[in-house]
C-alpha atoms as a PDB file:
ATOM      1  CA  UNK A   1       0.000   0.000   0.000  1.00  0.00           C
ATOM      2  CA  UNK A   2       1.096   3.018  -0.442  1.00  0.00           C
ATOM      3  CA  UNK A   3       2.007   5.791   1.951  1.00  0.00           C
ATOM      4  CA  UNK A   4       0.146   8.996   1.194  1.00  0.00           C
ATOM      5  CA  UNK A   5       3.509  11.121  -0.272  1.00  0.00           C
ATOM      6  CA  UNK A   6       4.227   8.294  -2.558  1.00  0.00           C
ATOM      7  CA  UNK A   7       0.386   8.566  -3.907  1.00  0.00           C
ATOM      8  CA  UNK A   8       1.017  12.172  -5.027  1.00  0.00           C
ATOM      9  CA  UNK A   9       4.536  11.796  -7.311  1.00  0.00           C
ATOM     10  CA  UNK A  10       4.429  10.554 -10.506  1.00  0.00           C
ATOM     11  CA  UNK A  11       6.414   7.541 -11.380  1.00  0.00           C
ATOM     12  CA  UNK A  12       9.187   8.671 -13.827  1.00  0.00           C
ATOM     13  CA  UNK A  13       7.743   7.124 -17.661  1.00  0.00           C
ATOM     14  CA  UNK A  14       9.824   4.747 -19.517  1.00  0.00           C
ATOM     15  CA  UNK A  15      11.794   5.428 -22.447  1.00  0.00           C
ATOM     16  CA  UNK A  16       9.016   3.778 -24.735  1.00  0.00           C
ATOM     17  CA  UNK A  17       6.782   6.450 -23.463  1.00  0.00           C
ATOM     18  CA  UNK A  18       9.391   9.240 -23.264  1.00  0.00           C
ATOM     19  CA  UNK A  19      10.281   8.578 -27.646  1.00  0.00           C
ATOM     20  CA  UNK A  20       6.535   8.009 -28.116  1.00  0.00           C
ATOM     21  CA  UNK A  21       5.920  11.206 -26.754  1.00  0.00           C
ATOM     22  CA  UNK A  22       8.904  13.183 -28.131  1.00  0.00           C
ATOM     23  CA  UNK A  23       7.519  11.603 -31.808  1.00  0.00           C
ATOM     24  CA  UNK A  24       4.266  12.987 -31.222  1.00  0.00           C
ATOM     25  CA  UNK A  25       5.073  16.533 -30.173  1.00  0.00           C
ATOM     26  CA  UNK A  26       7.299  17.017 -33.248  1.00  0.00           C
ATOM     27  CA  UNK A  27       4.963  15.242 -35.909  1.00  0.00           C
ATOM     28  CA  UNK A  28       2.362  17.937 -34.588  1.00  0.00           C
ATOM     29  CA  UNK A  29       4.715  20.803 -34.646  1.00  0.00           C
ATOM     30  CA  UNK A  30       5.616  20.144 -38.202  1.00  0.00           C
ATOM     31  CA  UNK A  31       2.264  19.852 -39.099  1.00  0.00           C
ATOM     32  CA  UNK A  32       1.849  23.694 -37.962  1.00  0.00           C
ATOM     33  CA  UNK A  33       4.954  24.349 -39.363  1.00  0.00           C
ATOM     34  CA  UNK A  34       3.858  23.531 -42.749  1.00  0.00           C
ATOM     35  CA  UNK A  35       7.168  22.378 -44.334  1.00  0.00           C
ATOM     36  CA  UNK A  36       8.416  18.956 -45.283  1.00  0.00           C
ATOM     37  CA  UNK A  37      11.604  17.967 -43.055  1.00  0.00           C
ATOM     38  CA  UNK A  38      12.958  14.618 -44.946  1.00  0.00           C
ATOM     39  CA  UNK A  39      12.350  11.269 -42.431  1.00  0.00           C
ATOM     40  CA  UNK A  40      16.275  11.417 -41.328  1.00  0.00           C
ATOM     41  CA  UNK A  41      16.555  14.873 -39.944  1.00  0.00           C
ATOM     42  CA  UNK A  42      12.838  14.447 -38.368  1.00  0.00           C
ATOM     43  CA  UNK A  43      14.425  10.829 -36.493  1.00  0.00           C
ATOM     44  CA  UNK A  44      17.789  13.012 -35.506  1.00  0.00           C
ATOM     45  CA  UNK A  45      15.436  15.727 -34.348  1.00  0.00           C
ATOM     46  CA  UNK A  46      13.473  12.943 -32.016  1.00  0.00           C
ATOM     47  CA  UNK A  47      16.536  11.229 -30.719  1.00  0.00           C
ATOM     48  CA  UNK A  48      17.944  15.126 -29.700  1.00  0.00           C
ATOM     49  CA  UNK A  49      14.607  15.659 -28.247  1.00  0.00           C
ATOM     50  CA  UNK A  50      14.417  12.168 -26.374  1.00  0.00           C
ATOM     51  CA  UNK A  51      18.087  12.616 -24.972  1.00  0.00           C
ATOM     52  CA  UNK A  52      17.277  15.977 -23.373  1.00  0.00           C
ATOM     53  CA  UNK A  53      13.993  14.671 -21.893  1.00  0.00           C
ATOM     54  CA  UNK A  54      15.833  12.067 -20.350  1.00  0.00           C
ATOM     55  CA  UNK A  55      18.983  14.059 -19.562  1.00  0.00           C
ATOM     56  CA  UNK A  56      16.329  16.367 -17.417  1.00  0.00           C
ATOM     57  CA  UNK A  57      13.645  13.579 -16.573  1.00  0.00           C
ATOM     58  CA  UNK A  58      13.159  14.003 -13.034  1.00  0.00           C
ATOM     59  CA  UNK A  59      12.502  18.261 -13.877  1.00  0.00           C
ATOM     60  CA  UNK A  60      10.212  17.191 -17.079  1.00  0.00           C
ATOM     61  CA  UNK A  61       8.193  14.798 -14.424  1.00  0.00           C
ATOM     62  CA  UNK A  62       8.324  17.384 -11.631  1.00  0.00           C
ATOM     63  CA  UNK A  63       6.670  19.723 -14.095  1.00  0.00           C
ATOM     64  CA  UNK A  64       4.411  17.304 -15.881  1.00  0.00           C
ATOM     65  CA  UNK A  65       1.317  19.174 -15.681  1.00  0.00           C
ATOM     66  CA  UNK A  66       2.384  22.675 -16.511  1.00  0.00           C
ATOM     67  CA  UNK A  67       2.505  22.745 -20.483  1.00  0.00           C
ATOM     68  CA  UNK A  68       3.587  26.646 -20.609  1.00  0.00           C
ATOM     69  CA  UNK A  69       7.172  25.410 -17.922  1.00  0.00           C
ATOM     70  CA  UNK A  70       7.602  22.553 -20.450  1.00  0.00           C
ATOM     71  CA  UNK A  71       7.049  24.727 -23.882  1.00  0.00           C
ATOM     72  CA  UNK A  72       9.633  27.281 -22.492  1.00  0.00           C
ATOM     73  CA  UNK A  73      11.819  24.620 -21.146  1.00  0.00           C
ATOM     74  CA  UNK A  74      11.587  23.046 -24.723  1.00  0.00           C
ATOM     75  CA  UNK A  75      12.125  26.480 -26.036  1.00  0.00           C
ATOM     76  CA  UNK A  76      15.058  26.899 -24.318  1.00  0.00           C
ATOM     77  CA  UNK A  77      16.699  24.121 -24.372  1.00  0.00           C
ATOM     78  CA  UNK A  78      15.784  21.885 -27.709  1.00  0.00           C
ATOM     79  CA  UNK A  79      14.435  24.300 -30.456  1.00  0.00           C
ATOM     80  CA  UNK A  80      17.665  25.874 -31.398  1.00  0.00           C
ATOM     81  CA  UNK A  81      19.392  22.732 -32.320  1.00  0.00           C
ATOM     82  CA  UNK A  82      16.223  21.412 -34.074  1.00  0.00           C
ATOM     83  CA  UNK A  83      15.488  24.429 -35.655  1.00  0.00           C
ATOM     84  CA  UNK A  84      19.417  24.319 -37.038  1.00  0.00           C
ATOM     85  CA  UNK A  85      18.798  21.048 -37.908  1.00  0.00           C
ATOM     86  CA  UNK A  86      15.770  21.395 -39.834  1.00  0.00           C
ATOM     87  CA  UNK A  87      17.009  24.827 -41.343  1.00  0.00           C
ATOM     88  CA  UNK A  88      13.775  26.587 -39.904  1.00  0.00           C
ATOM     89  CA  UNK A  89      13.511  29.591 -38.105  1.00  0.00           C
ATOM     90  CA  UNK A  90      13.267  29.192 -34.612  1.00  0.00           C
ATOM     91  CA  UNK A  91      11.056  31.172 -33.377  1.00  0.00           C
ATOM     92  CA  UNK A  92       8.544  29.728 -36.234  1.00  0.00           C
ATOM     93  CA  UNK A  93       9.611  26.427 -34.627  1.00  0.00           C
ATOM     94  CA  UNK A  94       9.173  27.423 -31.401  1.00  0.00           C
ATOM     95  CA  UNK A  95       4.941  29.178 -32.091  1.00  0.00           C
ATOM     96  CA  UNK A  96       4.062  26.015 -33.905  1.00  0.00           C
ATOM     97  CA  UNK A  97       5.479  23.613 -30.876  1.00  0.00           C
ATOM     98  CA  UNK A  98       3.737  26.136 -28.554  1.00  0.00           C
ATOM     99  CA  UNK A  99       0.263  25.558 -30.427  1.00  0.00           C
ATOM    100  CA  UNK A 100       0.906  21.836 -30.711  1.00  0.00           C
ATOM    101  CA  UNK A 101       1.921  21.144 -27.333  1.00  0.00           C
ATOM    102  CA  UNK A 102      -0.776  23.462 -25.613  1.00  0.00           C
ATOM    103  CA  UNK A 103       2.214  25.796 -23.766  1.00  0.00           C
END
């Protein structure tokens, strides 16, 4: 059974959930975005995005229910090197993540 502090923290997700996520978030942002990114760079972009997530994990669960922390943590801390990647502007990146990922 479990004690009533345990009840209220969220188990950390496993990686399964953390790439299936990560996939999700950026298929929708490029949807907004309105461009075609070719498969490779959008799989770089998700294994960039995964890493970080996991690299910070324990702040990304802590936070898990405020999207506008985790847009503006994504914001600072992914979009440049996506948007580099991709070769799209950032902050363009950065307004269609925000509309896809309700932040």
């Amino acid at each position: 059974m479990k004690s009533s502090s345990q009840k209220h923290h969220a188990a950390y997700p496993n990686a399964r959930k953390i790439r299936r996520a990560c996939e999700n978030e950026l298929y929708r942002a490029i949807k907004r975005l309105g461009v075609w990114i070719p498969k490779e760079k959008v799989k770089e972009a998700e294994q960039l995005y995964v890493r970080k997530v996991i690299l910070n994990i324990q702040w990304v669960t802590e936070n898990a229910s405020n999207r506008k922390k985790l847009a503006d943590w994504w914001d600072e801390n992914v979009s440049e090197e996506i948007a580099a990647l991709w070769e799209v502007d950032q902050n363009r990146l950065s307004t269609a993540f925000r509309e896809a990922f309700g932040g």
